[in-house]
C-alpha atoms as a PDB file:
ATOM      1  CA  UNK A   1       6.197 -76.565 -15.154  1.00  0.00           C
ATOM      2  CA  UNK A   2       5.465 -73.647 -17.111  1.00  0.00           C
ATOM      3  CA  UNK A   3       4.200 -70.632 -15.225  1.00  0.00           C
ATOM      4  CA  UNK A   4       1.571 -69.829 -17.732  1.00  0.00           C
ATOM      5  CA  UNK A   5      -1.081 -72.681 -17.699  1.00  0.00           C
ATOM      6  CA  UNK A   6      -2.694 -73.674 -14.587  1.00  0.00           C
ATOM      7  CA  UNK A   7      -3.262 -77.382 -13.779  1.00  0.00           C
ATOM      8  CA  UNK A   8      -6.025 -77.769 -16.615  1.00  0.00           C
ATOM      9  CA  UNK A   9      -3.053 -76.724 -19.142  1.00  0.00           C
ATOM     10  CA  UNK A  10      -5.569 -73.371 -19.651  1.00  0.00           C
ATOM     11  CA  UNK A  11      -3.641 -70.478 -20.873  1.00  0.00           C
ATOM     12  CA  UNK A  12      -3.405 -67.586 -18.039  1.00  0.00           C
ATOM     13  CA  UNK A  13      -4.039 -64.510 -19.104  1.00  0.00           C
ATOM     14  CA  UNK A  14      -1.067 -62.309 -17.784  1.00  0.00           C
ATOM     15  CA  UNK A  15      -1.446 -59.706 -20.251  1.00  0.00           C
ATOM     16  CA  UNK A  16      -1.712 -55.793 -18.684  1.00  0.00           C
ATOM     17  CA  UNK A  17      -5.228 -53.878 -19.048  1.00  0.00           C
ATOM     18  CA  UNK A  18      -4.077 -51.083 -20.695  1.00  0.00           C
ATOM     19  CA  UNK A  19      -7.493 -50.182 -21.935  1.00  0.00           C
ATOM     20  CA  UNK A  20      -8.330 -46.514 -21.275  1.00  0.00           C
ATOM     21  CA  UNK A  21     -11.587 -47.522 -19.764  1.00  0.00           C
ATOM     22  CA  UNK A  22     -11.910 -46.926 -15.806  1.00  0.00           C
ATOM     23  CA  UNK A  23     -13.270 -49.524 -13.495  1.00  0.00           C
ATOM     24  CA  UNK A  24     -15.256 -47.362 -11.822  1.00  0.00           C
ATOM     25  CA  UNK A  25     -18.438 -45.134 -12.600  1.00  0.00           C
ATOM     26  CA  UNK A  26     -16.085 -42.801  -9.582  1.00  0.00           C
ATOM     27  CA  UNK A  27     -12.710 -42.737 -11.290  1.00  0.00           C
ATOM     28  CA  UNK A  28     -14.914 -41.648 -14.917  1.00  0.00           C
ATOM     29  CA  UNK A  29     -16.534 -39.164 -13.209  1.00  0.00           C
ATOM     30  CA  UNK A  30     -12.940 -37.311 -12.073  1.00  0.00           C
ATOM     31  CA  UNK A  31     -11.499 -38.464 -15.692  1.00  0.00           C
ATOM     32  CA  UNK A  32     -14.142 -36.565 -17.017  1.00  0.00           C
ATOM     33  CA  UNK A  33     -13.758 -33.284 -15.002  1.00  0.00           C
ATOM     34  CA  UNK A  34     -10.102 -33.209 -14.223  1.00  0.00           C
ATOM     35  CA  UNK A  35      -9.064 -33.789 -18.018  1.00  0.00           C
ATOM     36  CA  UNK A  36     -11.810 -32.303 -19.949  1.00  0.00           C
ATOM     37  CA  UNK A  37     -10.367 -29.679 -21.743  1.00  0.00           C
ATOM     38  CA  UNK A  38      -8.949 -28.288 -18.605  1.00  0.00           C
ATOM     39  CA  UNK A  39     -11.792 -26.037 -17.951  1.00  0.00           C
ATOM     40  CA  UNK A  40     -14.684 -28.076 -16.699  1.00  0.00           C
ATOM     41  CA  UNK A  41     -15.699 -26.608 -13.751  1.00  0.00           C
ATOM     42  CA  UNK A  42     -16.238 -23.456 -15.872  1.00  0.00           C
ATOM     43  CA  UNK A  43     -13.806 -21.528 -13.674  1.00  0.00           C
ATOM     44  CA  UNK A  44     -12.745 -17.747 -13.906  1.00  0.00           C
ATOM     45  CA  UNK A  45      -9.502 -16.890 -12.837  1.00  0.00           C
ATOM     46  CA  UNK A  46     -10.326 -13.877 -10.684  1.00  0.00           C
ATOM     47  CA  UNK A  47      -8.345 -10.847 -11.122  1.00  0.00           C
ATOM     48  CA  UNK A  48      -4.802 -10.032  -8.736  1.00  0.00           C
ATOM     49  CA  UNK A  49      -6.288  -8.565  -5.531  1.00  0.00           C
ATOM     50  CA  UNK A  50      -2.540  -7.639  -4.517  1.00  0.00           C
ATOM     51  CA  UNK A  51      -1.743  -5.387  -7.800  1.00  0.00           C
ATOM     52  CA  UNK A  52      -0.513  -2.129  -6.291  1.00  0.00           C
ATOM     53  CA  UNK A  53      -2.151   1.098  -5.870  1.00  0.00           C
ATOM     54  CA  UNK A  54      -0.004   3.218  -8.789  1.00  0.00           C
ATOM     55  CA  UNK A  55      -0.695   6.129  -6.157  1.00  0.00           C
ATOM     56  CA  UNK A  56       0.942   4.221  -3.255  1.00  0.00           C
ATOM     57  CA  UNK A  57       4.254   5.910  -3.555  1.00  0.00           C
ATOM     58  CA  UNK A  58       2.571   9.532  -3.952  1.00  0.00           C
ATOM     59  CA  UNK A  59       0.947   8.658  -0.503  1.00  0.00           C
ATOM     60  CA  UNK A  60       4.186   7.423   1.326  1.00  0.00           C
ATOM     61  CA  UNK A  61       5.380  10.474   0.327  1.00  0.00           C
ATOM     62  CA  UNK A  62       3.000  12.897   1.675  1.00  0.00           C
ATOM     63  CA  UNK A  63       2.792  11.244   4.801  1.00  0.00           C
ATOM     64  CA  UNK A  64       6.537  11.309   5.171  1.00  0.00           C
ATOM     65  CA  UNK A  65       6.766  15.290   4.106  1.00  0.00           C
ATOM     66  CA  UNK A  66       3.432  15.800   7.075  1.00  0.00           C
ATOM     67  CA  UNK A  67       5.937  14.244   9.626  1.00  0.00           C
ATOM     68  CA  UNK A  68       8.369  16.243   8.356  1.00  0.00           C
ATOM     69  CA  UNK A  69       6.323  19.374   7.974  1.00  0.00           C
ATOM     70  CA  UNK A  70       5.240  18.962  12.111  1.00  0.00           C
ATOM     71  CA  UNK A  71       8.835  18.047  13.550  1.00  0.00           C
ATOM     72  CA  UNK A  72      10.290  20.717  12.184  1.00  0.00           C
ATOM     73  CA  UNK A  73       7.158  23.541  13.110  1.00  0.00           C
ATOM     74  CA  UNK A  74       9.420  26.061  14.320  1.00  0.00           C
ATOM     75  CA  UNK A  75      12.014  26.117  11.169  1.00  0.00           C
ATOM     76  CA  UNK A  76       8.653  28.249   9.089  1.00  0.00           C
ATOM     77  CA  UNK A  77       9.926  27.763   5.481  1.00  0.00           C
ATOM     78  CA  UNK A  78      10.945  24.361   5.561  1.00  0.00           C
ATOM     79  CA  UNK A  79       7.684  23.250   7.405  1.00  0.00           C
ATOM     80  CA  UNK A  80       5.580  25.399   5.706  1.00  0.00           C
ATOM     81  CA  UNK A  81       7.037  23.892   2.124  1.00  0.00           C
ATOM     82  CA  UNK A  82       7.133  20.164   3.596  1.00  0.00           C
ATOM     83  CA  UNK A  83       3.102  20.834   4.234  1.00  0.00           C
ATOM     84  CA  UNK A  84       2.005  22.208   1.286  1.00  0.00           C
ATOM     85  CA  UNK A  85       3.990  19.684  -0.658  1.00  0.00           C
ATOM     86  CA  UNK A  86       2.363  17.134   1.440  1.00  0.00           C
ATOM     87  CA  UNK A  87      -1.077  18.145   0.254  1.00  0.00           C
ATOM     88  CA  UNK A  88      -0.382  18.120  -3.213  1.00  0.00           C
ATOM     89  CA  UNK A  89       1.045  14.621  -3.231  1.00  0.00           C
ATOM     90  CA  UNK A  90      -1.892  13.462  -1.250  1.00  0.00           C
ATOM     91  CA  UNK A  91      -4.127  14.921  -3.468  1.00  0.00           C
ATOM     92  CA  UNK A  92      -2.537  13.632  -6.747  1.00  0.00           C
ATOM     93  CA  UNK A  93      -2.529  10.031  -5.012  1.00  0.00           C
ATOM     94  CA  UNK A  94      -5.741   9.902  -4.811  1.00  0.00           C
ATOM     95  CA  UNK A  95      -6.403  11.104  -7.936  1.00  0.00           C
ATOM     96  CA  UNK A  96      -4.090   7.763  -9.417  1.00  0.00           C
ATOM     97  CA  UNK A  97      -5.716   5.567  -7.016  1.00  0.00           C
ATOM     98  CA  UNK A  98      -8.674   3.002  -8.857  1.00  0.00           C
ATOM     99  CA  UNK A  99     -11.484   4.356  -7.241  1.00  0.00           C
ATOM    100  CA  UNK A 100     -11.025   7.794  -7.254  1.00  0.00           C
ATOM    101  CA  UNK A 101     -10.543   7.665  -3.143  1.00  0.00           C
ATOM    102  CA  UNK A 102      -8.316   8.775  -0.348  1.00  0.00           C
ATOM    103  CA  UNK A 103      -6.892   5.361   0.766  1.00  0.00           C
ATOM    104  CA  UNK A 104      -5.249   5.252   4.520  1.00  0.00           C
ATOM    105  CA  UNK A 105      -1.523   6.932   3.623  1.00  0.00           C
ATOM    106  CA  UNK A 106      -2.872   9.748   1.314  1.00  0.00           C
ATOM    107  CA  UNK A 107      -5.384  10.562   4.027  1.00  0.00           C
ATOM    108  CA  UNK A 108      -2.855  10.030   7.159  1.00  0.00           C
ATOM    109  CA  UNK A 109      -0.411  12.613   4.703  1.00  0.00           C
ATOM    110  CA  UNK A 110      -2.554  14.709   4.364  1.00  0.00           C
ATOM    111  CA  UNK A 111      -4.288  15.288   7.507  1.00  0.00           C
ATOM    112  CA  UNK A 112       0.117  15.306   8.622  1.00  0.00           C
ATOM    113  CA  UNK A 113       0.534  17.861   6.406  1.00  0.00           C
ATOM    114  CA  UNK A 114      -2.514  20.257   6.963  1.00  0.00           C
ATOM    115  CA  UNK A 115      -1.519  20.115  10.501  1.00  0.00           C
ATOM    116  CA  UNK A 116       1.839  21.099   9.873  1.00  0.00           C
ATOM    117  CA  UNK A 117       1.107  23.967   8.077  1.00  0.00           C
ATOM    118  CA  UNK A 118      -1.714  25.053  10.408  1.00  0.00           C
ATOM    119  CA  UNK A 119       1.269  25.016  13.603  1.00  0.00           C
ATOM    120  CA  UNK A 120       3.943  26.681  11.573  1.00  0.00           C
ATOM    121  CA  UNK A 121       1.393  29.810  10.042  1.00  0.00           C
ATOM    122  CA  UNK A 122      -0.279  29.938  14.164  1.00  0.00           C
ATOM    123  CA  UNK A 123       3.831  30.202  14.584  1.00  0.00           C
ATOM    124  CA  UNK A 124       4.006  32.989  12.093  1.00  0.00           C
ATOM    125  CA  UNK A 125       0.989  34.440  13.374  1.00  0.00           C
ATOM    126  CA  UNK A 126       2.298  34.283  17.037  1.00  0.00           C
ATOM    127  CA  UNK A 127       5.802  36.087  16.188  1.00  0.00           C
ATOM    128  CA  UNK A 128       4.139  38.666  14.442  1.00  0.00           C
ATOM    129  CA  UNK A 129       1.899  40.107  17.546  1.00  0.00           C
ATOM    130  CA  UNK A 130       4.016  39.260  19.789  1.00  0.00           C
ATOM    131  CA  UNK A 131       6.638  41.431  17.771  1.00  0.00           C
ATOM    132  CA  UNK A 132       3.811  44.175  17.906  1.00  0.00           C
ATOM    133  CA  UNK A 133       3.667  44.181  21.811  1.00  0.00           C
ATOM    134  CA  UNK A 134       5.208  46.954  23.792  1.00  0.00           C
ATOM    135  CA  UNK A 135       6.730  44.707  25.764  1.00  0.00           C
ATOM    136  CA  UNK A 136       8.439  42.937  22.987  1.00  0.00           C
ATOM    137  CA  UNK A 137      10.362  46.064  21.842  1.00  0.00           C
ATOM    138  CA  UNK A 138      11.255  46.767  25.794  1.00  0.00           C
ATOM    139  CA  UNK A 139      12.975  43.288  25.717  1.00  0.00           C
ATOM    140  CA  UNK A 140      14.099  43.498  22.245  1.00  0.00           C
ATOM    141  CA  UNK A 141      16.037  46.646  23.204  1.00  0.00           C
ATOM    142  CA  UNK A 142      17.432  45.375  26.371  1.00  0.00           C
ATOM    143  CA  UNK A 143      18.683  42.523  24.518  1.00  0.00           C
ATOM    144  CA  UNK A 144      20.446  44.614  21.536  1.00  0.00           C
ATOM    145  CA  UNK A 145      22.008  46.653  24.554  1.00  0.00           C
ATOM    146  CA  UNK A 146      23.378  43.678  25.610  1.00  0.00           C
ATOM    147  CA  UNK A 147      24.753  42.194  22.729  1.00  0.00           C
ATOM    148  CA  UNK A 148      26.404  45.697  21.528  1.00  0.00           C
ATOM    149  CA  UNK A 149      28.772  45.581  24.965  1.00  0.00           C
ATOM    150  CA  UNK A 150      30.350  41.933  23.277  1.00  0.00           C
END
């Protein structure tokens, strides 16, 4: 027997739906918003919150020379450069930062590099009256006798 009539020799309808019309009011209603244009929810693409600071590098920097600048205290000129460089490139990051602020680098760089600066002048400072003292030149003098006898 011929699979398409039933026992009353009706035709069965075996043809596919392919109608674009949903079954459902549910299945519309995400037809409708999902395929609408492809903006239906009125959405705004927000802006990157993970774009880079263009001052990042300028604050990595500066914290890096403060480090720098307070290891090496005792060795004046290189410290004393290290520091001041320090400030400057914390200063110019924030000035290339968005909002016109220190952010946490530039601020630990340069508080690093004012401190660095601050131990090796106190060092300057130091040698100088202590060079000054009386007893100073006493030792001073013993130790030049010393070394003129090698």
């Amino acid at each position: 027997m011929d699979n398409n009539f039933n026992e009353n020799n009706e035709a069965l309808d075996n043809s596919v739906n392919l109608s674009k019309e949903p079954e459902n009011n549910m299945s519309q209603e995400v037809n409708d918003n999902q395929f609408n244009g492809g903006n239906s929810f009125n959405y705004t693409p927000q802006p990157n919150v993970n774009e880079p600071n263009p001052g990042h590098g300028l604050a990595i920097a500066s914290l890096v020379l403060g480090i720098i600048s307070i290891v090496s205290c005792c060795c004046v000129y290189l410290s004393v450069v290290a520091g001041v460089v320090g400030v400057v490139l914390a200063i110019l990051s924030k000035n290339k930062s968005k909002d016109n602020k220190f952010e946490g680098l530039a601020m630990a760089g340069l508080v690093c590099s004012i401190i660095g600066v601050v131990i090796s002048v106190g060092y300057i400072v130091y040698v100088i009256v202590m060079m000054q003292s009386p007893d100073f030149m006493e030792f001073y003098q013993q130790l030049m006798e010393q070394n003129a006898n090698l």
